[in-house]
N, C-alpha and C. Protein backbone atom coordinates (compact mmCIF):
# COMPACT_ATOMS: atom_id res chain seq x y z
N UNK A 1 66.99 90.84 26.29
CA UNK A 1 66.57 89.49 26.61
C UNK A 1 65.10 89.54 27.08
N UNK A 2 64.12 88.42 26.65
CA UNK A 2 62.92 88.44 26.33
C UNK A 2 62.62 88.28 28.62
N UNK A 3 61.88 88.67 29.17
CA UNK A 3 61.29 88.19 30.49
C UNK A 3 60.28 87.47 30.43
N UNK A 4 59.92 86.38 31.11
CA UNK A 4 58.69 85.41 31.35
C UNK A 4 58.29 85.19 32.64
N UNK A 5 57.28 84.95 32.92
CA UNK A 5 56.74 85.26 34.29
C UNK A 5 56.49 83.52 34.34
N UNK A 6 56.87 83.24 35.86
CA UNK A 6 57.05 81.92 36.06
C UNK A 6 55.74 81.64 37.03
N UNK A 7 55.34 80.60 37.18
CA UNK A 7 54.02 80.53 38.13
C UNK A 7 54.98 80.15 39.79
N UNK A 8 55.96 79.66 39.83
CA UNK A 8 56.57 79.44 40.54
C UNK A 8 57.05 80.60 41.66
N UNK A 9 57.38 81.50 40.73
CA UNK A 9 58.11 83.16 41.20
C UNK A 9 56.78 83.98 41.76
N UNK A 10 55.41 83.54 41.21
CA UNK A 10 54.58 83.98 42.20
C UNK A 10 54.34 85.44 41.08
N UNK A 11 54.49 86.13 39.51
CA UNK A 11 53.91 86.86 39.24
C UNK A 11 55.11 87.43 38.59
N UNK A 12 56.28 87.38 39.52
CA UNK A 12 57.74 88.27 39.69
C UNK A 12 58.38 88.40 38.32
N UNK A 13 58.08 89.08 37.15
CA UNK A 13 58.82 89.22 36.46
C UNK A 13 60.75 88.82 36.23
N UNK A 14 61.35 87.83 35.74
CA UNK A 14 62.92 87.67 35.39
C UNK A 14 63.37 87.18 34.10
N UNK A 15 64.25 87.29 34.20
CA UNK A 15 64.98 86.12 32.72
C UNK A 15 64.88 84.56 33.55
N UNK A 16 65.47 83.80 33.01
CA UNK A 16 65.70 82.53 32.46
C UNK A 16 67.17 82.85 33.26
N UNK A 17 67.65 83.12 32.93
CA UNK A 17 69.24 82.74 33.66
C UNK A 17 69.11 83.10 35.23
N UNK A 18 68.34 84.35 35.66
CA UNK A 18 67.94 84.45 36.82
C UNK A 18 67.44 83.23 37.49
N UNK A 19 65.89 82.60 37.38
CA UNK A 19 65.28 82.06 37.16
C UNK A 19 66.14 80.55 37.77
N UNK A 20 67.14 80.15 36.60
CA UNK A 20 67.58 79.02 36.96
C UNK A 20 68.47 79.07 38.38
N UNK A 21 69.10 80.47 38.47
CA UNK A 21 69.99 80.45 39.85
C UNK A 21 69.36 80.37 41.13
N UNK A 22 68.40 80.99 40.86
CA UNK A 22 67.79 80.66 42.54
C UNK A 22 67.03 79.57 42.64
N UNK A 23 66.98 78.78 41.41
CA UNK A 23 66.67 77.11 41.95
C UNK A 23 68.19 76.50 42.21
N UNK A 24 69.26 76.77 41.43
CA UNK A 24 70.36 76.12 42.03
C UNK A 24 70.88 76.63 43.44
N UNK A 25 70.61 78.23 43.63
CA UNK A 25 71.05 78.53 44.94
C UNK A 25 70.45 77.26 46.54
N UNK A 26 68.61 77.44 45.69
CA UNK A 26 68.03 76.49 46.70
C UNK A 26 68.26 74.91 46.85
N UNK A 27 68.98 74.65 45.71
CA UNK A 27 69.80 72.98 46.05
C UNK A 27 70.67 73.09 46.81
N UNK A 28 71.53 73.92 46.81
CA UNK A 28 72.61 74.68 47.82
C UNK A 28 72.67 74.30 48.75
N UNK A 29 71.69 75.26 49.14
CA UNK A 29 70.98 75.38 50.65
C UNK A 29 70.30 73.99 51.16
N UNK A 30 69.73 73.32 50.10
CA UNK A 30 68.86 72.06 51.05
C UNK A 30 70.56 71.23 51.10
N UNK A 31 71.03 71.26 50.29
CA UNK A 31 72.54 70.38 50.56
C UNK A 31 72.95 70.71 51.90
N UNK A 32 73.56 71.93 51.81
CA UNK A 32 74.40 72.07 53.06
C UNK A 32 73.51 71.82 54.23
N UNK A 33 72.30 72.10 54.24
CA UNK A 33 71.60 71.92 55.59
C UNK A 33 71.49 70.56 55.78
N UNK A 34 71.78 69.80 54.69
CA UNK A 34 71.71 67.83 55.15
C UNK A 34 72.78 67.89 55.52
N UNK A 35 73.99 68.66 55.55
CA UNK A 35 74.94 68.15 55.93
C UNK A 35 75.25 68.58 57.71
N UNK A 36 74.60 69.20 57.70
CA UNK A 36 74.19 69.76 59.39
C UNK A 36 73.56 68.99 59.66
N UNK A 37 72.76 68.19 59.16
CA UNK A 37 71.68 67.37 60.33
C UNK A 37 71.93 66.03 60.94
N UNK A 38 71.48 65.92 62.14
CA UNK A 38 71.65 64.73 62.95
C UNK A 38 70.92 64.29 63.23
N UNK A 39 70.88 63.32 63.15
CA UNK A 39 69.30 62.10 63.73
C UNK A 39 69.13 62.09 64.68
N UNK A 40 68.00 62.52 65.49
CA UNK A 40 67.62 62.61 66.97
C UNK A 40 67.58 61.07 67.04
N UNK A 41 67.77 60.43 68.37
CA UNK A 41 68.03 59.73 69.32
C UNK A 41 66.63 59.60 70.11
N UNK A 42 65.67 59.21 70.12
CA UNK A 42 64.57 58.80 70.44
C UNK A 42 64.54 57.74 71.66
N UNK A 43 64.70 57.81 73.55
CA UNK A 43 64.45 56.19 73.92
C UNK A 43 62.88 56.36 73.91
N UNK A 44 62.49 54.94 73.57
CA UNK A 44 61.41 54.66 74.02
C UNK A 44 60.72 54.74 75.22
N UNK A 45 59.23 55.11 75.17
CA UNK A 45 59.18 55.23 76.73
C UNK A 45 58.60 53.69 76.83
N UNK A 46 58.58 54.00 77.98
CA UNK A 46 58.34 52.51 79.42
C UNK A 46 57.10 53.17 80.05
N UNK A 47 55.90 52.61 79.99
CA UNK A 47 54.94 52.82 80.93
C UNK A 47 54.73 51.93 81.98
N UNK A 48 54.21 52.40 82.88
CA UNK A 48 54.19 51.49 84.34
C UNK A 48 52.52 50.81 83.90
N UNK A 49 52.83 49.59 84.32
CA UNK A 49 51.83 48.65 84.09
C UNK A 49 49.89 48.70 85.13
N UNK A 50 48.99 48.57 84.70
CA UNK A 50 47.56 49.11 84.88
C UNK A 50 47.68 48.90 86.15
N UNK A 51 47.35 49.39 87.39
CA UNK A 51 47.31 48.82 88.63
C UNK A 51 45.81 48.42 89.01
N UNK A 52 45.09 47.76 89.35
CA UNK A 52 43.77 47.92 89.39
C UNK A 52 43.64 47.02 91.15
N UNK A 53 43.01 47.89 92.08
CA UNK A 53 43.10 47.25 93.32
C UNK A 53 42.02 46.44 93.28
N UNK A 54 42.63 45.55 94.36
CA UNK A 54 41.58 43.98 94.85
C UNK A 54 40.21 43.76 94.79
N UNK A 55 39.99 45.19 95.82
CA UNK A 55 38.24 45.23 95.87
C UNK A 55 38.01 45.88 94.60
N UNK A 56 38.03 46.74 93.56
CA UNK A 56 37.44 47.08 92.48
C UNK A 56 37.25 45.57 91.19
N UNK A 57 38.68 44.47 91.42
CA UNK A 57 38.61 43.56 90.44
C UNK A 57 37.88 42.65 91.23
N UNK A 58 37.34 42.10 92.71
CA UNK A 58 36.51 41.54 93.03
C UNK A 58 34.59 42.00 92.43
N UNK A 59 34.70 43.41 92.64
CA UNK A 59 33.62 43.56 92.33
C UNK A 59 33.12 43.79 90.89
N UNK A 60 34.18 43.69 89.63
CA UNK A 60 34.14 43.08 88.31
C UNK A 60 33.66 41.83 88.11
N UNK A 61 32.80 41.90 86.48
CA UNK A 61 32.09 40.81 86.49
C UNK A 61 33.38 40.06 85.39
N UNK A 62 32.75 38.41 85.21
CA UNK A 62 34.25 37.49 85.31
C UNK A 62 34.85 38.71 83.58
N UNK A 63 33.59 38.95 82.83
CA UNK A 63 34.48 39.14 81.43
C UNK A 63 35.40 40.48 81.77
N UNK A 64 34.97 41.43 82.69
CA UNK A 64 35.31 42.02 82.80
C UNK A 64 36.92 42.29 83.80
N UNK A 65 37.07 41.28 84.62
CA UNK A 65 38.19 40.82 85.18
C UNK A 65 39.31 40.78 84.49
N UNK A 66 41.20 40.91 84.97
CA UNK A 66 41.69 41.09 84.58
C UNK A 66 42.46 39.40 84.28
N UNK A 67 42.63 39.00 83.22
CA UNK A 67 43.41 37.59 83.54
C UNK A 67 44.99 37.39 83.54
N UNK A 68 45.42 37.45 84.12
CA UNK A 68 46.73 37.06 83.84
C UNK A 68 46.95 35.60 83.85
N UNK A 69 47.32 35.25 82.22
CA UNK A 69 48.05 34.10 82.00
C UNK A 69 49.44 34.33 81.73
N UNK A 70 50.17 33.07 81.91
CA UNK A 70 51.23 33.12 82.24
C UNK A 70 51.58 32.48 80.73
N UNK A 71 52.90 33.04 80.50
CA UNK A 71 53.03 32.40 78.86
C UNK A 71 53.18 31.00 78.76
N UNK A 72 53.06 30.39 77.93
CA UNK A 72 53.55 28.75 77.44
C UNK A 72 54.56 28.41 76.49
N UNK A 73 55.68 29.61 76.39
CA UNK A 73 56.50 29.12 75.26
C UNK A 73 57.73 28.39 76.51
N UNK A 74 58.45 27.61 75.40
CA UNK A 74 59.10 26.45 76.04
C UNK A 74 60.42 27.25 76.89
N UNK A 75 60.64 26.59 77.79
CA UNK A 75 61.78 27.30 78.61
C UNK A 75 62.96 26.90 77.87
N UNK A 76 64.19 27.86 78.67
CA UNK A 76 65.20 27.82 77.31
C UNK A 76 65.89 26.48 77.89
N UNK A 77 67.10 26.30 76.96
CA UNK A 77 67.85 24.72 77.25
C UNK A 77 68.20 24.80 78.51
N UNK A 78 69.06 26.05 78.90
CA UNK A 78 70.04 25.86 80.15
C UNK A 78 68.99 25.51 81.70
N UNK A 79 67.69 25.85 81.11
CA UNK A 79 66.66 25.76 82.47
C UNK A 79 66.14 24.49 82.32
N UNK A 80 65.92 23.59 81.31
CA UNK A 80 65.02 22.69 81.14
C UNK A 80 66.11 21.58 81.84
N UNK A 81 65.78 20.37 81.75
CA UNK A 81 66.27 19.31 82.89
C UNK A 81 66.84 18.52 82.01
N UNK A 82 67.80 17.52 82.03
CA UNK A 82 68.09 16.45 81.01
C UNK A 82 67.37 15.43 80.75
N UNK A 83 66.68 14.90 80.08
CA UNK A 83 66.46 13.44 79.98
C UNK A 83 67.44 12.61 79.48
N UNK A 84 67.77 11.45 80.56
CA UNK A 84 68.16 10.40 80.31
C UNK A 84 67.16 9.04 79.80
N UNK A 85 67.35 8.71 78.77
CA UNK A 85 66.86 7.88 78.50
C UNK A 85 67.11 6.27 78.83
N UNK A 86 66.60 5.43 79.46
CA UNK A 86 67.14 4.26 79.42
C UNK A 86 66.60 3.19 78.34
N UNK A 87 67.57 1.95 78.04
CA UNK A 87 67.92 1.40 76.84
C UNK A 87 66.23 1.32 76.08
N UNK A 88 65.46 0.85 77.35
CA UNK A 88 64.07 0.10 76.56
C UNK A 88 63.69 1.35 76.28
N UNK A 89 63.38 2.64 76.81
CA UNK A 89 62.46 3.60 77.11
C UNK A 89 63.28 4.35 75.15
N UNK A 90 64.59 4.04 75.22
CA UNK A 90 65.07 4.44 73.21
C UNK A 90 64.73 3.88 72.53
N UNK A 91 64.59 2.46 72.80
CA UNK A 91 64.24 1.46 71.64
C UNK A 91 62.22 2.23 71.62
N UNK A 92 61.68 2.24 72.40
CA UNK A 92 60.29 2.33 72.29
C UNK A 92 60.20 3.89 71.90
N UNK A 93 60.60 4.89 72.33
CA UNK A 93 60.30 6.08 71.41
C UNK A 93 61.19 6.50 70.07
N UNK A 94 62.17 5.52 69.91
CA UNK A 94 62.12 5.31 68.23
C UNK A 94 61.16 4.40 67.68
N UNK A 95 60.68 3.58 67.93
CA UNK A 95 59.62 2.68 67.50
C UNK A 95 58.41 3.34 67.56
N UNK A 96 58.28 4.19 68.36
CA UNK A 96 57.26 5.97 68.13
C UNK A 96 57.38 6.67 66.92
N UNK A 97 58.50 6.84 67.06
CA UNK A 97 59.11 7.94 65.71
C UNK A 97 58.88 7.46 64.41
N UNK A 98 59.50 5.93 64.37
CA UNK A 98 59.55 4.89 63.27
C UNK A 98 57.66 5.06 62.58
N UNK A 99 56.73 4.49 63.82
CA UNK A 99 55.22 4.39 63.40
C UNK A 99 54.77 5.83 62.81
N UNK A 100 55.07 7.00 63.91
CA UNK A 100 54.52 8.26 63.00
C UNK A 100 55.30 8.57 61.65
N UNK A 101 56.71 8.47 61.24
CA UNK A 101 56.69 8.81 59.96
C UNK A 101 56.39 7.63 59.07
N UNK A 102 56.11 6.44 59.18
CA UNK A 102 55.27 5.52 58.65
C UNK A 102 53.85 6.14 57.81
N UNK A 103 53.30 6.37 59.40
CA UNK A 103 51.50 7.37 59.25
C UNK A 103 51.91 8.44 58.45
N UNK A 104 52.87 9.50 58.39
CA UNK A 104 52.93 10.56 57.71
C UNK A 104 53.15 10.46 56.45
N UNK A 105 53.61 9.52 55.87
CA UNK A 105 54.35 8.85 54.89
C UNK A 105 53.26 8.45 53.93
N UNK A 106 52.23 7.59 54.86
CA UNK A 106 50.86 7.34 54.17
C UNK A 106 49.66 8.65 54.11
N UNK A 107 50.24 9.16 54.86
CA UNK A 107 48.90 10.29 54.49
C UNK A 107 49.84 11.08 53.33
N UNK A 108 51.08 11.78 53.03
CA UNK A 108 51.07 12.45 52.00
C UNK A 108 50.73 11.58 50.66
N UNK A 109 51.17 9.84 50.75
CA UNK A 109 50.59 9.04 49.22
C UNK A 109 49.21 9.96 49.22
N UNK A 110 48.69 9.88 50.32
CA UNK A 110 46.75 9.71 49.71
C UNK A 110 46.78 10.99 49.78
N UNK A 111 47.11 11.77 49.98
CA UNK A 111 46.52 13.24 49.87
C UNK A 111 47.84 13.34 48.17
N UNK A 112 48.26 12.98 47.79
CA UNK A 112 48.81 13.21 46.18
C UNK A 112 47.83 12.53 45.67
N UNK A 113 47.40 11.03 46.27
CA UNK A 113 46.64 10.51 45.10
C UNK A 113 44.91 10.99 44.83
N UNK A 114 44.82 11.32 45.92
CA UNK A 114 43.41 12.33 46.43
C UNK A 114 43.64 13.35 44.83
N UNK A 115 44.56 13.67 45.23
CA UNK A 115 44.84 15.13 44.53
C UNK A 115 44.76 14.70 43.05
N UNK A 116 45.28 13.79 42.52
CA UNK A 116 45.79 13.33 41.04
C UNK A 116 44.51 13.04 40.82
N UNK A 117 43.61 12.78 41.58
CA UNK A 117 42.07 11.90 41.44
C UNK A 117 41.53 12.80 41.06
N UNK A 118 41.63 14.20 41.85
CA UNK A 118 40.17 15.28 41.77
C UNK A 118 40.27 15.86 40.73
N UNK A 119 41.90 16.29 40.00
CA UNK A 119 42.27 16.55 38.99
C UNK A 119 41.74 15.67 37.85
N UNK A 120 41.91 14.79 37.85
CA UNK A 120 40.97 13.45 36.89
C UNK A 120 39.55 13.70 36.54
N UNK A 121 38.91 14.03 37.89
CA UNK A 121 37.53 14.18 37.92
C UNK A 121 37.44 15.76 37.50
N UNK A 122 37.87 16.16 37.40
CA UNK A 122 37.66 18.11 36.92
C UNK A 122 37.96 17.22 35.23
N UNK A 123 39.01 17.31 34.95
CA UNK A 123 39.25 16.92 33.42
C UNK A 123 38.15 16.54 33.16
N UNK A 124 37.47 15.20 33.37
CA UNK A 124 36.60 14.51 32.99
C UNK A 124 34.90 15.42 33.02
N UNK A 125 34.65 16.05 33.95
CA UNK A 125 34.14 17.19 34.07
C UNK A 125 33.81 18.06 33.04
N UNK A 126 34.52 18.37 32.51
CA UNK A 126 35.34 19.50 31.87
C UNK A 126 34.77 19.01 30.28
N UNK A 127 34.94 17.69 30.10
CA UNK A 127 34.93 17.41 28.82
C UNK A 127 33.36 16.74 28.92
N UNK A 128 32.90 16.35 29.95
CA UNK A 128 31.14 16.39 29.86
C UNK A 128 30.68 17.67 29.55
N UNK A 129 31.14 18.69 30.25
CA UNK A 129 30.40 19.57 30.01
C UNK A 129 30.61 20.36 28.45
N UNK A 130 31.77 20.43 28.05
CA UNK A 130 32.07 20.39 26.47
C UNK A 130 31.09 19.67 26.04
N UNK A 131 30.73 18.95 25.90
CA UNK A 131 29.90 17.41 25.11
C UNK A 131 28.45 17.74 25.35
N UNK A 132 28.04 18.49 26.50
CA UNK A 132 26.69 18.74 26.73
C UNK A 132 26.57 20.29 26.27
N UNK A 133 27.34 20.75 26.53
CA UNK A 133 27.02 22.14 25.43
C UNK A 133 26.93 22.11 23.96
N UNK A 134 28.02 21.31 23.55
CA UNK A 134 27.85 20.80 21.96
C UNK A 134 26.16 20.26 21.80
N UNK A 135 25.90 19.59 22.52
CA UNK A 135 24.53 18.55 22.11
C UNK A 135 23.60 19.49 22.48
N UNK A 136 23.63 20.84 23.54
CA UNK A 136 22.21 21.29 23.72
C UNK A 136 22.49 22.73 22.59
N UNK A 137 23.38 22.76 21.93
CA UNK A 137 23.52 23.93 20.88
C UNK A 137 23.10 23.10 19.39
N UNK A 138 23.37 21.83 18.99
CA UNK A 138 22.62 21.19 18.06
C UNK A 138 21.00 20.91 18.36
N UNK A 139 20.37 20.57 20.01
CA UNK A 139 19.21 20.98 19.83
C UNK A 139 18.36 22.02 20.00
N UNK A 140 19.13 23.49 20.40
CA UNK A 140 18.88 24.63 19.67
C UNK A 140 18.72 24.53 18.56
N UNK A 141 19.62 24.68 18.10
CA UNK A 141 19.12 24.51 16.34
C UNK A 141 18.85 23.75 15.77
N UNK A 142 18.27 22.52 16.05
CA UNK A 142 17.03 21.68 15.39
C UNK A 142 16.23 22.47 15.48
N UNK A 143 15.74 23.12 16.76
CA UNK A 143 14.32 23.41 17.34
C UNK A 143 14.22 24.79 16.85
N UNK A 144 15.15 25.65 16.09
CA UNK A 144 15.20 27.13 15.56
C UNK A 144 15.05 26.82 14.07
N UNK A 145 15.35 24.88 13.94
CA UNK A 145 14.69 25.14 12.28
C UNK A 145 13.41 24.55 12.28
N UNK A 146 13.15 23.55 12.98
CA UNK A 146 11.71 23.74 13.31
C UNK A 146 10.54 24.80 13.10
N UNK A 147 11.12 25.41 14.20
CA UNK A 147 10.33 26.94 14.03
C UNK A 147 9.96 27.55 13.03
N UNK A 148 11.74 27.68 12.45
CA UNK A 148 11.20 28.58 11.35
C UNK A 148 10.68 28.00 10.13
N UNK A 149 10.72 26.63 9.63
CA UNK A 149 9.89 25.64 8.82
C UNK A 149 8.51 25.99 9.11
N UNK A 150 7.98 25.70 9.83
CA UNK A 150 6.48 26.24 11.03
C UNK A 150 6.30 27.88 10.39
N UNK A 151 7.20 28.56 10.61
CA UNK A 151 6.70 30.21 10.56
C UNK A 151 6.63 30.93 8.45
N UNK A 152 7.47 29.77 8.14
CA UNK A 152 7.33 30.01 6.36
C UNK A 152 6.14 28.95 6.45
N UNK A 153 5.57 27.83 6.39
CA UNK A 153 4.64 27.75 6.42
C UNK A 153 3.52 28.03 6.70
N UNK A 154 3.05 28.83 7.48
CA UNK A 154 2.07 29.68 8.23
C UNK A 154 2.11 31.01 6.64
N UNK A 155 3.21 31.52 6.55
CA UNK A 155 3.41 32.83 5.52
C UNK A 155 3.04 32.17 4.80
N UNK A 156 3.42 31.24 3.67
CA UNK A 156 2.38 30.62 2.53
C UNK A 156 1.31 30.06 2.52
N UNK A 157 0.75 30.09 3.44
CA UNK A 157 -0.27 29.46 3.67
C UNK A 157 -1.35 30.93 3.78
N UNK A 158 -1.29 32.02 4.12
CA UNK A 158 -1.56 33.12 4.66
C UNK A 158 -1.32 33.90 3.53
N UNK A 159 -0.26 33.55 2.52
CA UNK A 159 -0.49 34.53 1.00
C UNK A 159 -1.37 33.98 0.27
N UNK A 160 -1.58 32.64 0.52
CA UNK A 160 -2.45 32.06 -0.44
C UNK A 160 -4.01 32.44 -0.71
């Protein structure tokens, strides 16, 4: 049986049937070792928050100061308070509700018809400028037969 030297084997003279076993031995091996392995468990760490004392942030200039704002997202239901509404105070913030989707109602018409418009005006656009390329490529070539009318005349005139 013929031997071939593999670039893999590093020089090592084998067959082919060799060759293929110790790549299957090494599937083997990466198998069974997945089957040993366990996913480490990682907690996150927790760092303790910047401490920076009184007199060092007094004597910071303002950009350099530390700000603590306090968040603004909405508190949850069970904390927030009930509103009761009384009869007039429903009738008037549906008559709120009623006017803004009124207003909203009219701004999406005009922002479609805005839209259907500009589209209009591009088309229209579109086909001027078609129309003015056509007309300045016919007076190109008036003005290229011009010329060359002009440049055979000059030549017969000049053989003569």
């Amino acid at each position: 049986m013929p031997t071939t030297t593999s670039p893999l084997l590093s020089g090592r003279s084998c067959s082919f049937f060799s060759f293929f076993i110790s790549f299957s031995f090494l599937g083997l091996l990466v198998w069974v070792s997945s089957l040993f392995f366990q996913p480490l468990e990682r907690k996150p760490k927790k760092f303790n928050p910047l401490v920076i004392p009184k007199s060092l942030q007094a004597a910071l200039p303002f950009a350099s100061k530390r700000k603590d704002i306090p968040s603004r997202g909405r508190p949850l239901p069970e904390n927030r308070r009930a509103v009761v509404m009384e009869p007039h105070e429903r009738k008037v913030h549906a008559l709120v509700q009623h006017l803004r989707l009124i207003r909203n109602e009219k701004i999406k018409k005009r922002k479609l018809k805005d839209d259907k418009k500009r589209k209009e005006i591009e088309v229209q656009k579109a086909k001027e400028e078609q129309l003015s390329k056509k007309c300045q490529r016919e007076e190109r070539r008036e003005r290229y037969r011009e010329q060359d009318k002009l440049k055979k005349k000059i030549r017969r005139n000049a053989e003569d």
